[in-house]
Protein backbone atom coordinates (compact mmCIF):
# COMPACT_ATOMS: atom_id res chain seq x y z
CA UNK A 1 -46.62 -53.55 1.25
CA UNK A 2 -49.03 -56.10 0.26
CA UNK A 3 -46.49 -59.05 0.60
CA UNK A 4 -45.31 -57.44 3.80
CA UNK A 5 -49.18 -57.65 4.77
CA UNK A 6 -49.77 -61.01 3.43
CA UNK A 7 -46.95 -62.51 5.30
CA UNK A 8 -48.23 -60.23 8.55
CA UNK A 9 -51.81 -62.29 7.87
CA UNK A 10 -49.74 -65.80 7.79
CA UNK A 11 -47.76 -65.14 11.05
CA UNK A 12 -51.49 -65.31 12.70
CA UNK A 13 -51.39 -68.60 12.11
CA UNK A 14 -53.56 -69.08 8.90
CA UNK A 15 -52.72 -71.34 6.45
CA UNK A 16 -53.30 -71.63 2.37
CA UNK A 17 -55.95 -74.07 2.87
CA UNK A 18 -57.83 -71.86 5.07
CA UNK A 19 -59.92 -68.42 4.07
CA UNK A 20 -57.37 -65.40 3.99
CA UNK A 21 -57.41 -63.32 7.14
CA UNK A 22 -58.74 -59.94 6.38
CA UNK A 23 -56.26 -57.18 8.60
CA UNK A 24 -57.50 -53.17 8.53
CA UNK A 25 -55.92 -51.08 7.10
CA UNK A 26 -53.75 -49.25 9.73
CA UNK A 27 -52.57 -52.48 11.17
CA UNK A 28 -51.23 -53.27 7.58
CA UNK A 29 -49.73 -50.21 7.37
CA UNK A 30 -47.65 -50.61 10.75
CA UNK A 31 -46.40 -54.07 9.48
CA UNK A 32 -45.20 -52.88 6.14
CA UNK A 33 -43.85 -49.76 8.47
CA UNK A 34 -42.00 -52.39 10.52
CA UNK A 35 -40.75 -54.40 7.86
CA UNK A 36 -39.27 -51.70 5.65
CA UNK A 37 -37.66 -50.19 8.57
CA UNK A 38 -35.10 -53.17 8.72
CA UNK A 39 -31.60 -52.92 7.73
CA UNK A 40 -31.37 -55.51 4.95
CA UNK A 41 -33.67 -52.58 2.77
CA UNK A 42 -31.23 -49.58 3.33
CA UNK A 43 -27.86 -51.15 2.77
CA UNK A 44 -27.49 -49.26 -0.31
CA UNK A 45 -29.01 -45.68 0.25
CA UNK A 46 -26.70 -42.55 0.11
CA UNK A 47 -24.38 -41.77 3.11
CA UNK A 48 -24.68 -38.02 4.85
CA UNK A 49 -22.16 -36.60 2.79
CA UNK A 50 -23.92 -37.88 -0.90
CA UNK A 51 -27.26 -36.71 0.54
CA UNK A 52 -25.87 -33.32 1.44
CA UNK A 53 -24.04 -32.72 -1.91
CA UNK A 54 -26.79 -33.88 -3.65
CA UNK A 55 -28.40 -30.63 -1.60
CA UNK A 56 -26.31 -28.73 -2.77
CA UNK A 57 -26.52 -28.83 -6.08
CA UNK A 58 -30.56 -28.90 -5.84
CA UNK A 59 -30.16 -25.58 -4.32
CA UNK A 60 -27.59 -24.04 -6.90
CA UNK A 61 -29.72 -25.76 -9.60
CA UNK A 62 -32.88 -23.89 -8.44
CA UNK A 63 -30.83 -20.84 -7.82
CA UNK A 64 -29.64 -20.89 -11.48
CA UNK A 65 -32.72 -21.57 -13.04
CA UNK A 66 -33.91 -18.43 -10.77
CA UNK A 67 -31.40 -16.34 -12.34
CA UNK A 68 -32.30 -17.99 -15.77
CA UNK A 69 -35.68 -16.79 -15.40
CA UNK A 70 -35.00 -13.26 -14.46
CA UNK A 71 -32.36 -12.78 -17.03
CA UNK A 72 -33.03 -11.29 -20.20
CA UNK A 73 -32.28 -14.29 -22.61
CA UNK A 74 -32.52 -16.72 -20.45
CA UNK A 75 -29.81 -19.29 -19.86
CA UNK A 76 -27.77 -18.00 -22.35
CA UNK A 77 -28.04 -14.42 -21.18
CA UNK A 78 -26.71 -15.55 -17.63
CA UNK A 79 -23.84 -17.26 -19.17
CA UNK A 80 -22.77 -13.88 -21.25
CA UNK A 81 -23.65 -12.11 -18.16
CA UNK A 82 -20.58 -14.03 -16.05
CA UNK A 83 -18.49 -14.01 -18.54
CA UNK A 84 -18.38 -10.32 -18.68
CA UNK A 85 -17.78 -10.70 -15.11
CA UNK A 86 -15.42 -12.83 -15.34
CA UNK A 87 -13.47 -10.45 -18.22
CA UNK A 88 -14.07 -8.00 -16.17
CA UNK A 89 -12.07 -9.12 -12.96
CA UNK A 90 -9.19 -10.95 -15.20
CA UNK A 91 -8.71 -6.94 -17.17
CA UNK A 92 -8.34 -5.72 -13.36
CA UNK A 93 -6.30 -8.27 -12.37
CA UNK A 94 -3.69 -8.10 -15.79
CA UNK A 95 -4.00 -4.32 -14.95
CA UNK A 96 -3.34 -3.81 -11.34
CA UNK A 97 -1.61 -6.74 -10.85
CA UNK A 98 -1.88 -8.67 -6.85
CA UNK A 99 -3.30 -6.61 -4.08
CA UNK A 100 -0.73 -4.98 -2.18
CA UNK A 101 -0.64 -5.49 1.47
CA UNK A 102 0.24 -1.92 2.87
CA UNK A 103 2.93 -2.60 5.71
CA UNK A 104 2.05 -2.21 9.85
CA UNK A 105 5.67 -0.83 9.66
CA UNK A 106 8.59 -0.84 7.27
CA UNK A 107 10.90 -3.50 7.20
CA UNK A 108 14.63 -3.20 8.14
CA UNK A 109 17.04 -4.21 4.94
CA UNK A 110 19.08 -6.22 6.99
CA UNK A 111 18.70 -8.85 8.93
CA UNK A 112 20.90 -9.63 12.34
CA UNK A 113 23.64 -11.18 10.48
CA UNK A 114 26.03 -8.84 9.42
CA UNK A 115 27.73 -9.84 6.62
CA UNK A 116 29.57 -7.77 3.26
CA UNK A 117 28.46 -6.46 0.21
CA UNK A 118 30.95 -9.48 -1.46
CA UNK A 119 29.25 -12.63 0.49
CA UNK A 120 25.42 -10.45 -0.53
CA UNK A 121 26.50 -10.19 -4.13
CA UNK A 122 27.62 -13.78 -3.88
CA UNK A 123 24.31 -14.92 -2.28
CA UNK A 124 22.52 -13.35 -4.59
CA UNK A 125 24.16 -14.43 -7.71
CA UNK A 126 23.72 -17.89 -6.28
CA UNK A 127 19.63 -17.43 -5.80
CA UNK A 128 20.02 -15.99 -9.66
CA UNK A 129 21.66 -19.25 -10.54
CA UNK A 130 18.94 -21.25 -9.57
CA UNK A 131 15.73 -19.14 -10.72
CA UNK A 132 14.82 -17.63 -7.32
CA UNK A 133 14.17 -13.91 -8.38
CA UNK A 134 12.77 -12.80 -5.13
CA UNK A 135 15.58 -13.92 -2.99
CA UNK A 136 18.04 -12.90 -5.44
CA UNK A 137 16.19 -9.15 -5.67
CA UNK A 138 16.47 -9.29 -1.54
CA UNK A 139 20.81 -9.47 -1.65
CA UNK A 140 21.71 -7.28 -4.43
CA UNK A 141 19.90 -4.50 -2.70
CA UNK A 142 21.43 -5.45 0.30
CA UNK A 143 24.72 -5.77 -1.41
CA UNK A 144 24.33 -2.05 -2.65
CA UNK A 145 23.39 -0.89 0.09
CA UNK A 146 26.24 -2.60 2.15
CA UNK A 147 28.60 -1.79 -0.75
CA UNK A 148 27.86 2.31 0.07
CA UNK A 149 28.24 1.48 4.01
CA UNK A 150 31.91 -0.22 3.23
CA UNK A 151 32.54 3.15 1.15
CA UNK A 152 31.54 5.48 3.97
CA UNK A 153 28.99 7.05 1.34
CA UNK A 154 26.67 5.96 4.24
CA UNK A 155 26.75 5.24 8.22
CA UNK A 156 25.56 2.00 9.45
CA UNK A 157 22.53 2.29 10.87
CA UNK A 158 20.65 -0.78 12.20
CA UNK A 159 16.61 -1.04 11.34
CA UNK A 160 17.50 1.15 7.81
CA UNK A 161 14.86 0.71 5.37
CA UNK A 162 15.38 0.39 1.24
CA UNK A 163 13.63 3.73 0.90
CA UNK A 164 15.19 5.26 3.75
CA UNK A 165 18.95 3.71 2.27
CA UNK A 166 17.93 4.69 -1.34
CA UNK A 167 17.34 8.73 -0.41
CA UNK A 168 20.56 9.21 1.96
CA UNK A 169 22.35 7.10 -1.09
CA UNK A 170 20.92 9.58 -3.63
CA UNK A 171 22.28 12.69 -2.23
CA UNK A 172 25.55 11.52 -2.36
CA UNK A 173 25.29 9.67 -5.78
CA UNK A 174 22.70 12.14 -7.29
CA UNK A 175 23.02 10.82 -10.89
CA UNK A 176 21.68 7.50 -9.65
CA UNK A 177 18.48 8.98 -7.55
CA UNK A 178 15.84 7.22 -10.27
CA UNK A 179 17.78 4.16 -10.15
CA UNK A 180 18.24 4.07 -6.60
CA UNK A 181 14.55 4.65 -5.64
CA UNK A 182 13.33 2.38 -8.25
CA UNK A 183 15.58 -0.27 -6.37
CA UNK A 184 13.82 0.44 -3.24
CA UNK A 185 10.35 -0.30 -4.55
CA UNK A 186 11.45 -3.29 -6.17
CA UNK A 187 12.69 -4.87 -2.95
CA UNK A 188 9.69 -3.58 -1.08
CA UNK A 189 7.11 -4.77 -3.59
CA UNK A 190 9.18 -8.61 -2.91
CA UNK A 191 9.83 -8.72 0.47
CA UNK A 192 5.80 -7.65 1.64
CA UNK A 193 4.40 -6.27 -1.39
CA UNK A 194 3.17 -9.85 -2.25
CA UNK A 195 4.80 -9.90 -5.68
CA UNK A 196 7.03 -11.87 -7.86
CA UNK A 197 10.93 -10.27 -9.02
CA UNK A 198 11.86 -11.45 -12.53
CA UNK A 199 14.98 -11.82 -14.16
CA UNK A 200 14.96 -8.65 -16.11
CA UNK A 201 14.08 -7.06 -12.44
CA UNK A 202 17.26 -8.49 -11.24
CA UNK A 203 19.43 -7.96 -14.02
CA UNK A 204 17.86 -3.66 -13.50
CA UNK A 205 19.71 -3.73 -10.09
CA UNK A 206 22.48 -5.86 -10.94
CA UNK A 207 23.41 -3.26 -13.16
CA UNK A 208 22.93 -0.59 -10.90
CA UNK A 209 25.19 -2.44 -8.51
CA UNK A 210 28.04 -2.36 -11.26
CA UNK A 211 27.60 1.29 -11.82
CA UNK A 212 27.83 2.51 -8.47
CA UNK A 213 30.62 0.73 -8.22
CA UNK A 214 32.39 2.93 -10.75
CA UNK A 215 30.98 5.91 -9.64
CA UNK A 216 32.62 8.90 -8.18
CA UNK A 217 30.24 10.52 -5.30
CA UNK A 218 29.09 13.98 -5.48
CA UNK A 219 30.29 14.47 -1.66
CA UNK A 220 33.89 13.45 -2.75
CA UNK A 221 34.28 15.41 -5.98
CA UNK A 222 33.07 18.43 -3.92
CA UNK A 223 35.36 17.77 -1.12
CA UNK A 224 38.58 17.54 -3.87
CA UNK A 225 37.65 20.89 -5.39
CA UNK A 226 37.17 22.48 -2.04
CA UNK A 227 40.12 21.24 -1.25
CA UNK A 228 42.05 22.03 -4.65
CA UNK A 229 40.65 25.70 -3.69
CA UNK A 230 41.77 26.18 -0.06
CA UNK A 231 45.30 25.07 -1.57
CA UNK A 232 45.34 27.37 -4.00
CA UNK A 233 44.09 30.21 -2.28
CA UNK A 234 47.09 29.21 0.94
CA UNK A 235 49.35 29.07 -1.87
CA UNK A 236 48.65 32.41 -3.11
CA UNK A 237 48.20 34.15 0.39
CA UNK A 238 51.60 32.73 1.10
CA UNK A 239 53.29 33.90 -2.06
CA UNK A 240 51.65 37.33 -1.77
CA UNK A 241 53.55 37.07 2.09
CA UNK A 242 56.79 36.45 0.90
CA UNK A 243 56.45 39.33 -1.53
CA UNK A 244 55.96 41.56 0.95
CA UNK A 245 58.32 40.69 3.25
CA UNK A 246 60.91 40.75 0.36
CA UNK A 247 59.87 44.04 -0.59
């Protein structure tokens, strides 16, 4: 400021050979105002962004220090104080696993492609090949479930859901009604549950594909003896006819 007010006192036209020219105070002032305010002095100051984030952490660094202060122990007593926190949320977390996202409405197991349980299975062998679980999850249920349509163990019925096809699948396979269901939830938790299959996951309902295949249904074993019966009994009635008619 006094340079900026000494070359202010020369610009009245004094020289060094003359008696310095005594300006007041608030003239001074103005000139040193004037001459700071140029651009040349504030090529280098912080853009809007630096200033702001250097706001930022002012206000977090008085915010901490506030927190310091009114935890027992100080700094150090904060910093065990969020960790606990911090354990706390990451034992939830391990122990409930993602948030679920509860469903508007149930989705339908298949889409409007209709295709058979041989070009699912094959689909979802192919997703297995390459490490995509989910996907792979998605078409072995559908192959099951499009497996027990081809059998007639179930109608088609467009818009079906997993847990709807899992209970009308149970009653006629009833020594599968664990596996089944478990199935269900499996491809609900993947397709909006928000979680991850695995490979063991997949390999669970792989096998269950397998064994259904090989299994008998309930409904047909009962229709065989009921049928086995009404023979047997028209047999007999007809025996016991041509008895009496011979006698």
């Amino acid at each position: 400021m006094l340079r900026t007010a000494d070359t202010a006192a020369r610009a009245t036209g004094g020289s060094e050979s003359e008696p310095p020219v005594t300006i007041p105070r608030d003239p001074a002032r103005e000139a040193a105002r004037r001459e700071l305010s140029k651009r040349m002095y504030h090529e280098n100051d912080p853009g809007l962004f630096q200033r702001a984030l250097k706001a930022l952490w002012d206000w977090l660094d008085r915010l901490l220090n506030s927190a310091a202060s009114a935890t027992p122990g100080g700094t150090v007593g904060l910093i065990v104080v969020v960790l606990f926190i911090v354990a706390v949320l990451a034992a939830l977390w391990w122990r409930l696993g993602t948030p679920r996202r509860q469903p508007s409405s149930a989705i339908a197991l298949f889409d409007d492609r209709p295709r058979s349980a041989a070009e699912h299975r094959a689909a979802s062998e192919a997703h297995a090949a390459q490490g995509h679980w989910n996907q792979a999850v998605q078409e072995r249920m559908r192959a099951i479930v499009r497996s027990l349509e081809e059998r007639t163990l179930l109608d088609l019925r467009p818009g079906r859901t997993a847990d709807e096809a899992a209970a009308d699948a149970g009653r006629a396979l009833p020594a599968h009604t664990d596996r089944l269901r478990a199935a269900a939830r499996e491809f609900d938790d993947v397709t909006y549950g928000g979680r991850s299959a695995t490979e063991q996951s997949y390999d669970r309902i792989a096998g269950l594909d397998r064994d259904l295949e090989r299994t008998r249904p309930a409904l047909a074993h009962s229709s065989t003896s009921t049928s086995t019966s009404t023979s047997t009994s028209t047999s007999s009635t007809a025996r016991n006819t041509r008895q009496g008619a011979a006698q």
